[in-house]
N, C-alpha and C. Protein backbone atom coordinates (compact mmCIF):
# COMPACT_ATOMS: atom_id res chain seq x y z
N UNK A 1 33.60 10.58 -26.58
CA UNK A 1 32.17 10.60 -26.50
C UNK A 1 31.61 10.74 -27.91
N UNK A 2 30.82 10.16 -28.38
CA UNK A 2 29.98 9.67 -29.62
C UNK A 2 28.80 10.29 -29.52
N UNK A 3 28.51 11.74 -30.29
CA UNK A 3 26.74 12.30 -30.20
C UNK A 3 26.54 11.86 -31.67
N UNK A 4 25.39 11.48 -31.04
CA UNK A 4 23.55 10.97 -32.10
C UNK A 4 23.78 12.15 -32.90
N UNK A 5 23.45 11.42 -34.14
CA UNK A 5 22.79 12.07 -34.66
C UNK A 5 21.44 12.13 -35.12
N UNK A 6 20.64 12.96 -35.16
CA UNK A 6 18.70 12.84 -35.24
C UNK A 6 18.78 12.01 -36.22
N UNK A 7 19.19 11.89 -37.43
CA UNK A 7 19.26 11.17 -38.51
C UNK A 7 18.54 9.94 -37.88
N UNK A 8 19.53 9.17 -36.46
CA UNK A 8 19.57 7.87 -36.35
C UNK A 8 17.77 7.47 -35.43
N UNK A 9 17.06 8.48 -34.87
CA UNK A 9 16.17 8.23 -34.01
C UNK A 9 14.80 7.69 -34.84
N UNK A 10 14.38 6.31 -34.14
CA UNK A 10 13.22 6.13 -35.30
C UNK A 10 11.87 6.28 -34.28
N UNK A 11 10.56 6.17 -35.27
CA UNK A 11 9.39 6.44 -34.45
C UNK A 11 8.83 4.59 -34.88
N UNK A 12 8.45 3.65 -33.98
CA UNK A 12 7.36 2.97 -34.35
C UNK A 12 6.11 2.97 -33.65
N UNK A 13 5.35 2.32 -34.50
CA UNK A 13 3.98 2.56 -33.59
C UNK A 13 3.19 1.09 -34.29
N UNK A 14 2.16 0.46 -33.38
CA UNK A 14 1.32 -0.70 -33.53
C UNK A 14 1.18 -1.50 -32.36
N UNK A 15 0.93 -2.89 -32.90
CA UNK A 15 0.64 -4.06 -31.25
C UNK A 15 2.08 -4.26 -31.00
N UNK A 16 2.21 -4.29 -29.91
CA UNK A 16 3.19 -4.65 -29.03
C UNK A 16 4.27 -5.84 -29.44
N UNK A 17 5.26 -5.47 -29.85
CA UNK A 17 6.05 -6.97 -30.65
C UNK A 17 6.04 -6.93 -32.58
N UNK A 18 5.07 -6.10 -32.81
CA UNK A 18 4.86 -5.91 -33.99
C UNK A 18 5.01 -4.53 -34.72
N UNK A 19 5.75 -3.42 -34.05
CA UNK A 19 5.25 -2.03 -34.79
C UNK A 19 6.10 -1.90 -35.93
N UNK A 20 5.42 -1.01 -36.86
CA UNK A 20 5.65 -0.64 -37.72
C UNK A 20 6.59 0.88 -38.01
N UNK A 21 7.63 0.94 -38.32
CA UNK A 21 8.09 1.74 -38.31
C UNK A 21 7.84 3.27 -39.20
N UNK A 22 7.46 4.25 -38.69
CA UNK A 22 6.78 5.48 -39.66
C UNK A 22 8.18 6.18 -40.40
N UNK A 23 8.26 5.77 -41.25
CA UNK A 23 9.25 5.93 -42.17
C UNK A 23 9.87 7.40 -42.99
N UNK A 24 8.91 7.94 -42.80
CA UNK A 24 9.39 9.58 -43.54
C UNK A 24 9.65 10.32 -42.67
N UNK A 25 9.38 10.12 -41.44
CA UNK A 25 9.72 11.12 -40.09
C UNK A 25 10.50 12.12 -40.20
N UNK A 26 10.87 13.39 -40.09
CA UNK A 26 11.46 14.58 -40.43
C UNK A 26 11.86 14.94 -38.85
N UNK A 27 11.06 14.58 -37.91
CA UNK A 27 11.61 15.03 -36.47
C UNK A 27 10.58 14.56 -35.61
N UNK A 28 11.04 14.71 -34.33
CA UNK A 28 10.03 13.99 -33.05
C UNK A 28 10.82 14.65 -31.74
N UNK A 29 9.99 14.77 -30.76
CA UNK A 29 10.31 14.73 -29.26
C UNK A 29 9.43 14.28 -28.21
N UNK A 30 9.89 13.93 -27.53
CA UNK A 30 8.94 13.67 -26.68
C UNK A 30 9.48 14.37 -24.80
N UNK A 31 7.93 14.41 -24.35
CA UNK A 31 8.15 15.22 -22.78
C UNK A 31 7.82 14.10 -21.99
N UNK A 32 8.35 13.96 -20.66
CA UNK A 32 8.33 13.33 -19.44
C UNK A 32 7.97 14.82 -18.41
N UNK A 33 7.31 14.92 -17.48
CA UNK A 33 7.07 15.29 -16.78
C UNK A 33 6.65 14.62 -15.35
N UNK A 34 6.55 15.75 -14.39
CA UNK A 34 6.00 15.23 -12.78
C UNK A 34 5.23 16.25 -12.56
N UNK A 35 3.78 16.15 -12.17
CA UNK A 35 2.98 16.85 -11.46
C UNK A 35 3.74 17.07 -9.97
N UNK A 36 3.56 18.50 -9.26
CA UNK A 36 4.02 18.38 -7.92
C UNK A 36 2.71 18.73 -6.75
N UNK A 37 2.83 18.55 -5.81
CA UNK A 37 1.55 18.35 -5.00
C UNK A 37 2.43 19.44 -3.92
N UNK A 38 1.98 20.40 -3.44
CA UNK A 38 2.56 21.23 -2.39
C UNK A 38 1.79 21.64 -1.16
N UNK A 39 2.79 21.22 -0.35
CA UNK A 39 2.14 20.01 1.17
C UNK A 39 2.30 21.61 2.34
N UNK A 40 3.10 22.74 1.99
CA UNK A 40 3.42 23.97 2.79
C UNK A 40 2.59 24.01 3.63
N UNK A 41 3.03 24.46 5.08
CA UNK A 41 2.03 24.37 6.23
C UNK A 41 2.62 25.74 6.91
N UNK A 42 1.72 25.66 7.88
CA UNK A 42 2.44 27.55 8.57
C UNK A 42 3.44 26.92 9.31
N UNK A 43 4.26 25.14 9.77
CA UNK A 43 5.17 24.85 10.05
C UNK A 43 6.17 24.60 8.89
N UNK A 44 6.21 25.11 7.94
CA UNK A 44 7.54 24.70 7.15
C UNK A 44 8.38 25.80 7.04
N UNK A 45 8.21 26.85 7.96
CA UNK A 45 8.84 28.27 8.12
C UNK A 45 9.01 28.62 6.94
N UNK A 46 8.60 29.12 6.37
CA UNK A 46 8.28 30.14 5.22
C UNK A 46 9.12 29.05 4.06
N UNK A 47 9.22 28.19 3.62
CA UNK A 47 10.03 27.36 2.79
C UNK A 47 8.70 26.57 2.72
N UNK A 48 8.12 26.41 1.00
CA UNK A 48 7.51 25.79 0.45
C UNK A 48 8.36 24.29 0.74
N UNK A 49 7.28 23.13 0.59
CA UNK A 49 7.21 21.72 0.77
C UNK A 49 6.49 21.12 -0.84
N UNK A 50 7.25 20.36 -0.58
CA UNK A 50 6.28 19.46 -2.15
C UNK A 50 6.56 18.29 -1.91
N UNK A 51 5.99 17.07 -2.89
CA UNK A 51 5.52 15.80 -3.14
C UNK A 51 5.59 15.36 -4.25
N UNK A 52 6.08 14.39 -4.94
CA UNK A 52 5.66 13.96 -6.35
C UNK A 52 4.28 13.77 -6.37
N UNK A 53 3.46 13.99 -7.52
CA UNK A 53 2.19 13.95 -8.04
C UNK A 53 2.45 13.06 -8.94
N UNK A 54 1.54 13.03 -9.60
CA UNK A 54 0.92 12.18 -11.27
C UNK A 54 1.91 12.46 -12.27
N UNK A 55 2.67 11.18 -12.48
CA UNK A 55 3.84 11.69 -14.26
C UNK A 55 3.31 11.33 -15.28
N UNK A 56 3.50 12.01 -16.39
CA UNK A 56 3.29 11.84 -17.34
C UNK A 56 3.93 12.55 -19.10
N UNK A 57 3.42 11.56 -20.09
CA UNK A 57 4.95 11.42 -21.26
C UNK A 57 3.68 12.17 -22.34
N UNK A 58 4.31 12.95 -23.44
CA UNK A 58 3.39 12.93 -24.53
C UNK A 58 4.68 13.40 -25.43
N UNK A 59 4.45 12.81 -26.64
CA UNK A 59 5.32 13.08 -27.62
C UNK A 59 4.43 13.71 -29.12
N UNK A 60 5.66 14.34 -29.43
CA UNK A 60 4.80 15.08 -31.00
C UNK A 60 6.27 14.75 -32.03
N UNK A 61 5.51 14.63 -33.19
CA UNK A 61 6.12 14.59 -34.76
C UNK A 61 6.22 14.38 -35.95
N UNK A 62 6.67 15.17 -36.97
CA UNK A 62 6.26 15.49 -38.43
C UNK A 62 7.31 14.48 -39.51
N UNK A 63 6.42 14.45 -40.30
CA UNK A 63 7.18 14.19 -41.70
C UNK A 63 6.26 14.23 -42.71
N UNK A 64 7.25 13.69 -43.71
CA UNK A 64 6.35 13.96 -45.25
C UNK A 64 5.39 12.76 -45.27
N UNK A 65 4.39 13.33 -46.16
CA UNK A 65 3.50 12.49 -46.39
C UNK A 65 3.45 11.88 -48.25
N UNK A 66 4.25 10.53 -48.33
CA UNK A 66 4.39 9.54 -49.02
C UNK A 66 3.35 9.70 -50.45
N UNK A 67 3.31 9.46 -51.57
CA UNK A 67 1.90 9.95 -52.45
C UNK A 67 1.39 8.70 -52.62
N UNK A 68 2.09 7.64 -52.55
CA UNK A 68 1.35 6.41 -52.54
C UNK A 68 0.61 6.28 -51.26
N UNK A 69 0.51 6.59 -50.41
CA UNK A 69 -0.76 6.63 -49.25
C UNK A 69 -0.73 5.43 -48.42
N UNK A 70 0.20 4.75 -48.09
CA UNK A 70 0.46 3.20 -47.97
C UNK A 70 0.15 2.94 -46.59
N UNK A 71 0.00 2.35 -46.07
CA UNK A 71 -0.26 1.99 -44.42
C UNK A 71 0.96 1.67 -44.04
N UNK A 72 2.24 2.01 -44.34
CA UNK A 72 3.48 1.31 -44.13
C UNK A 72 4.17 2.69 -43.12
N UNK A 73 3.65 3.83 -42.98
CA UNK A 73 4.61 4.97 -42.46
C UNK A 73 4.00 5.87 -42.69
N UNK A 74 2.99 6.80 -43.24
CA UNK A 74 2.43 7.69 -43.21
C UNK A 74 1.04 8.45 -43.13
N UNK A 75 0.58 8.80 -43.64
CA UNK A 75 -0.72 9.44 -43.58
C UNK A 75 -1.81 7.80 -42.98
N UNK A 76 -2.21 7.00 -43.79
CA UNK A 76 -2.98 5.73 -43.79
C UNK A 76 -2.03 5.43 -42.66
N UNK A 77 -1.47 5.36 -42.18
CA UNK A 77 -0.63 4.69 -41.37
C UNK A 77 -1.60 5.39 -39.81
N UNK A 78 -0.92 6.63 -39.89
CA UNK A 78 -1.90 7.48 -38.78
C UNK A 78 -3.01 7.49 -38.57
N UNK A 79 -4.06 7.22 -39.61
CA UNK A 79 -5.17 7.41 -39.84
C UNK A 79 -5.41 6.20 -39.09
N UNK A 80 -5.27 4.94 -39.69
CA UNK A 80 -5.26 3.94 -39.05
C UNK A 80 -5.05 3.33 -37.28
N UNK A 81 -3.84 4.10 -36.80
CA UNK A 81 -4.30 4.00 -35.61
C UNK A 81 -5.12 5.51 -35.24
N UNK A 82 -4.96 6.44 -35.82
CA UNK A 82 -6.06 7.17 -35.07
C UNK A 82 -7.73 6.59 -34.40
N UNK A 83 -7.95 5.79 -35.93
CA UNK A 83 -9.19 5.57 -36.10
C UNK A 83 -9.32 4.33 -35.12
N UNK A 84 -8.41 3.52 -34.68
CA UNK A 84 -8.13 2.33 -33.83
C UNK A 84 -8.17 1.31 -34.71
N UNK A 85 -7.56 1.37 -35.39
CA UNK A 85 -6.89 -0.12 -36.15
C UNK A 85 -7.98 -0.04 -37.19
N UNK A 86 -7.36 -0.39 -38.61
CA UNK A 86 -8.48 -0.65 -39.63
C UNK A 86 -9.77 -1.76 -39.17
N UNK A 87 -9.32 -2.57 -38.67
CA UNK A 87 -10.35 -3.76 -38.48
C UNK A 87 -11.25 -3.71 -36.87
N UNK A 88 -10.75 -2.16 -36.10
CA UNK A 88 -11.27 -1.93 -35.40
C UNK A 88 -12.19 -0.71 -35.08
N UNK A 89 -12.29 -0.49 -36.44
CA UNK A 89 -14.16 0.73 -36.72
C UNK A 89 -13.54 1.63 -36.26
N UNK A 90 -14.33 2.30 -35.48
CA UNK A 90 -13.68 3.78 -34.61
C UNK A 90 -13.50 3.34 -33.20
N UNK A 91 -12.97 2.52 -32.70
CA UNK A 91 -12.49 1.76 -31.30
C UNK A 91 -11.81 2.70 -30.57
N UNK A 92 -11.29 3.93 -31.15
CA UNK A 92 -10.47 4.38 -30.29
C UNK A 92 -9.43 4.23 -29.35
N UNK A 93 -8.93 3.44 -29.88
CA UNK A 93 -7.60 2.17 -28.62
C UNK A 93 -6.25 2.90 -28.90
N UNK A 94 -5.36 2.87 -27.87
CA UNK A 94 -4.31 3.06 -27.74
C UNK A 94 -3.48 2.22 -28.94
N UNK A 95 -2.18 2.60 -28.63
CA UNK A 95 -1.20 2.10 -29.71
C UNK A 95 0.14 1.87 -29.03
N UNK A 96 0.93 0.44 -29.47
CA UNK A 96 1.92 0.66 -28.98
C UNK A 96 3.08 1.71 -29.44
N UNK A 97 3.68 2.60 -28.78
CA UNK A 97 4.63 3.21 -29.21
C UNK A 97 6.46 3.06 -28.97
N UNK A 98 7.50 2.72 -30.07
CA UNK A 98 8.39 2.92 -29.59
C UNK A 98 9.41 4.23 -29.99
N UNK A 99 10.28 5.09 -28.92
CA UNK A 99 11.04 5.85 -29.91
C UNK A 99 12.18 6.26 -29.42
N UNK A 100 13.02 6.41 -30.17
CA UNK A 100 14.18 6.50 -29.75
C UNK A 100 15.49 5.96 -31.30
N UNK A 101 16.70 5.71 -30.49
CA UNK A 101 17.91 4.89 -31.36
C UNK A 101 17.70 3.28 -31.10
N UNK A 102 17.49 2.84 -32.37
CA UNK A 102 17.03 1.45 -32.44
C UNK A 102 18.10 0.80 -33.15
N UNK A 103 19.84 0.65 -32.38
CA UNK A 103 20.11 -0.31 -32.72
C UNK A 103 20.32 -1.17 -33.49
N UNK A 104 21.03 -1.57 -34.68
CA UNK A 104 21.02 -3.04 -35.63
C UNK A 104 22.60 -3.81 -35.34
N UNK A 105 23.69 -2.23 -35.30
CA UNK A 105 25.23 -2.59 -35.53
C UNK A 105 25.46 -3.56 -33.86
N UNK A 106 26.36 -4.41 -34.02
CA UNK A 106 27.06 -4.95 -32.32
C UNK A 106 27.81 -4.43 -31.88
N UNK A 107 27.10 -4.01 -30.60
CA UNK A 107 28.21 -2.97 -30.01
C UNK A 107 27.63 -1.53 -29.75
N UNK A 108 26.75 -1.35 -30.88
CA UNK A 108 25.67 -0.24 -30.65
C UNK A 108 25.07 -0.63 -29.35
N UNK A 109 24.11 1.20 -28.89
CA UNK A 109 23.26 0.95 -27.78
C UNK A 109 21.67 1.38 -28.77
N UNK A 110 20.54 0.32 -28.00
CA UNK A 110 19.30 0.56 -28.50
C UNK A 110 19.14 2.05 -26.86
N UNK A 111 18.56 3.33 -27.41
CA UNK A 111 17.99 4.22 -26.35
C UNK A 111 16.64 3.86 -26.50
N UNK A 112 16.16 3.62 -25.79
CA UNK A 112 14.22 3.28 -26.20
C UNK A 112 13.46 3.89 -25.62
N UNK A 113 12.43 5.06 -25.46
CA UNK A 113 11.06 5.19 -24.69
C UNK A 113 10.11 4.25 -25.54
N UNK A 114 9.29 3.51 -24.56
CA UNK A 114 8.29 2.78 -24.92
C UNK A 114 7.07 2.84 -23.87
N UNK A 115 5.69 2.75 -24.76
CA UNK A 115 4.59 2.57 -23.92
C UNK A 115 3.69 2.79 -24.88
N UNK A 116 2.15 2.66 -23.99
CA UNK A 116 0.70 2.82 -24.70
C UNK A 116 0.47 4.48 -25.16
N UNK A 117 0.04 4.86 -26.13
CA UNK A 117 -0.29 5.84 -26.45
C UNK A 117 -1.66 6.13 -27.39
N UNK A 118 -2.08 7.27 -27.02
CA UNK A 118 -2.99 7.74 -27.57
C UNK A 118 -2.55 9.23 -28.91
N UNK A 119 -3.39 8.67 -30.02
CA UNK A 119 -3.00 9.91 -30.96
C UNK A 119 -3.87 11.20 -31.19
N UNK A 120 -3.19 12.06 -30.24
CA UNK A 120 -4.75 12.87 -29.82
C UNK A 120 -4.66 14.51 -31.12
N UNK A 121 -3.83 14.11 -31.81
CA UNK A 121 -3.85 15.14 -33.03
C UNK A 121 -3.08 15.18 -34.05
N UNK A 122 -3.74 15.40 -35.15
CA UNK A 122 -3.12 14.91 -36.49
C UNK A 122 -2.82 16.41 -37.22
N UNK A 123 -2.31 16.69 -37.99
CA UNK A 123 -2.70 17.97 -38.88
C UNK A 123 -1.77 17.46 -40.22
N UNK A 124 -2.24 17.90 -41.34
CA UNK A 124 -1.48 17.74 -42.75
C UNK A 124 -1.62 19.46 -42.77
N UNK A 125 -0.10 19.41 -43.44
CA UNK A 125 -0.14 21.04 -43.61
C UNK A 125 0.51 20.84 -45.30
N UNK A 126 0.25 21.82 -46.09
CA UNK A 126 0.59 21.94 -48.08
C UNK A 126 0.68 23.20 -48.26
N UNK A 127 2.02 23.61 -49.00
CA UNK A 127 2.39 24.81 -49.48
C UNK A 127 2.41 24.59 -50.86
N UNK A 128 2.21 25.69 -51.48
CA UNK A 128 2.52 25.63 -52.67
C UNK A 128 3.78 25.49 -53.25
N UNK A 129 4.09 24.64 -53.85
CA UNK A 129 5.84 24.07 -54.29
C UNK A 129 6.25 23.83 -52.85
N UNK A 130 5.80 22.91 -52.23
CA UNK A 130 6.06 22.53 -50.94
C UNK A 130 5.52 20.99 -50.79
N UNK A 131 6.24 20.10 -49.94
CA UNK A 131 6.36 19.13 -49.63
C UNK A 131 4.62 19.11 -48.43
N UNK A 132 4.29 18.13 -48.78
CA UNK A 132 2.89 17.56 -47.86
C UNK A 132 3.74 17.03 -47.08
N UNK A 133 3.53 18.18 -45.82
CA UNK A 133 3.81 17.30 -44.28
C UNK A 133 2.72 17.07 -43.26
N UNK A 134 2.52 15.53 -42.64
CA UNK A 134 1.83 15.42 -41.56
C UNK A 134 2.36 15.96 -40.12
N UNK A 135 1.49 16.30 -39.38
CA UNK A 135 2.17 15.88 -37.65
C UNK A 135 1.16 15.15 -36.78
N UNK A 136 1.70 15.12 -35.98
CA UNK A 136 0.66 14.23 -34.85
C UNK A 136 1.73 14.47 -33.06
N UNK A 137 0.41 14.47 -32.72
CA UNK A 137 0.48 14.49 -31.16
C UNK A 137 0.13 13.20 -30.35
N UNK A 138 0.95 12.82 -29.10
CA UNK A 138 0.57 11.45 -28.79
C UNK A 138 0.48 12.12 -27.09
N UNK A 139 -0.49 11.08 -26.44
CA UNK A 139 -0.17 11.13 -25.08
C UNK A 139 -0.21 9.91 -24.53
N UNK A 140 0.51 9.46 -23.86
CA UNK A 140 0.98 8.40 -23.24
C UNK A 140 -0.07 8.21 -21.83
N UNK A 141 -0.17 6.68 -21.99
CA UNK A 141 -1.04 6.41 -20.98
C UNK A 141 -0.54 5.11 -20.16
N UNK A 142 -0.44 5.20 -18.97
CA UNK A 142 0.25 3.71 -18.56
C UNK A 142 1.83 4.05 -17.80
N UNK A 143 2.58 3.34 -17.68
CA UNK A 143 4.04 3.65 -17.62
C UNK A 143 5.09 3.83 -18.61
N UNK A 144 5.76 4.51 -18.88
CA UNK A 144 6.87 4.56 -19.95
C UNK A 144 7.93 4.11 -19.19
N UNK A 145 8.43 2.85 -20.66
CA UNK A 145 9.84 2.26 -19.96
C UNK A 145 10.79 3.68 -20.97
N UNK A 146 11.66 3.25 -20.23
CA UNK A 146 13.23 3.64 -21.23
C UNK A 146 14.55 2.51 -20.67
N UNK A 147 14.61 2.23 -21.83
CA UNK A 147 15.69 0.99 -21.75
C UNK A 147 17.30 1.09 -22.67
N UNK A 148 18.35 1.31 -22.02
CA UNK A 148 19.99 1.72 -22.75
C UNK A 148 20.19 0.56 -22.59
N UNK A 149 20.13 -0.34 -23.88
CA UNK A 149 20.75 -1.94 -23.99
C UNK A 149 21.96 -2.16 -25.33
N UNK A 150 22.98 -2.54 -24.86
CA UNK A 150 23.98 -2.95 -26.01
C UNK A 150 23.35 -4.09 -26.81
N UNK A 151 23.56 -4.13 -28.21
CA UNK A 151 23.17 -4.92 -28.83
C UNK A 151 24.45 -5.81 -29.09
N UNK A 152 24.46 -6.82 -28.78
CA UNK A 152 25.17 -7.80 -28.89
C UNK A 152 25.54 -8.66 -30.08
């Protein structure tokens, strides 16, 4: 058995077919959850009942922030879809997101979560003799795939 290492997990984000990969990334996770709906009646003899409810994904994660400021992976990068695309004012639009192990070697597996997301929080944090790190919070809107494909 072969464990990942974090090293290998990348974050992209943009239009669909096109993202851009955020390049300084220092770490990421992301949550899947299930709302539960509980159906208990004075017939389920004292044993709670439940239902799947509403699922839903939100992911968070940091890295350094680049001093050239580039739209390629960091700060401008975020900003940019925060703001909904440079050429889209303050539009507020979702973003495509992918993340996971992305695959290049044959024979490798791509792990992928993918879907629409929203970037619902940013923070830059600066220490003194300390590295400028961003983070950001995403919440997922829509369905999340996850796809284990050998790359061929």
């Amino acid at each position: 058995m072969a464990i990942l290492n974090g090293t290998v997990y990348v974050l992209k984000m943009g239009a669909d077919g096109s993202e851009v990969t955020f390049a300084d990334q220092t770490e990421g996770s992301i949550s899947l959850s299930m709302e539960i709906r509980d159906i208990t009646t004075k017939g389920s003899s004292g044993f709670r009942e439940l239902l799947p409810g509403v699922r839903s994904a939100s992911m968070s994660f940091s890295g350094l922030v680049d001093s050239a400021l580039t739209s390629g992976g960091d700060m401008a990068f975020l900003m940019d879809h925060y703001n909904g695309h440079a050429n889209a004012g303050t539009a507020r639009t979702s973003t495509h997101v992918l993340f996971g192990f992305d695959a290049t070697a044959s024979g490798d597996s791509d792990s992928l979560f993918e879907g629409d997301a929203f970037i619902t929080s940013i923070e830059v944090s600066a220490g003194t003799e300390d590295n400028v790190q961003v983070s950001a919070t995403l919440e997922f809107t829509g369905a999340i795939t996850y796809a284990d494909d050998t790359v061929s």
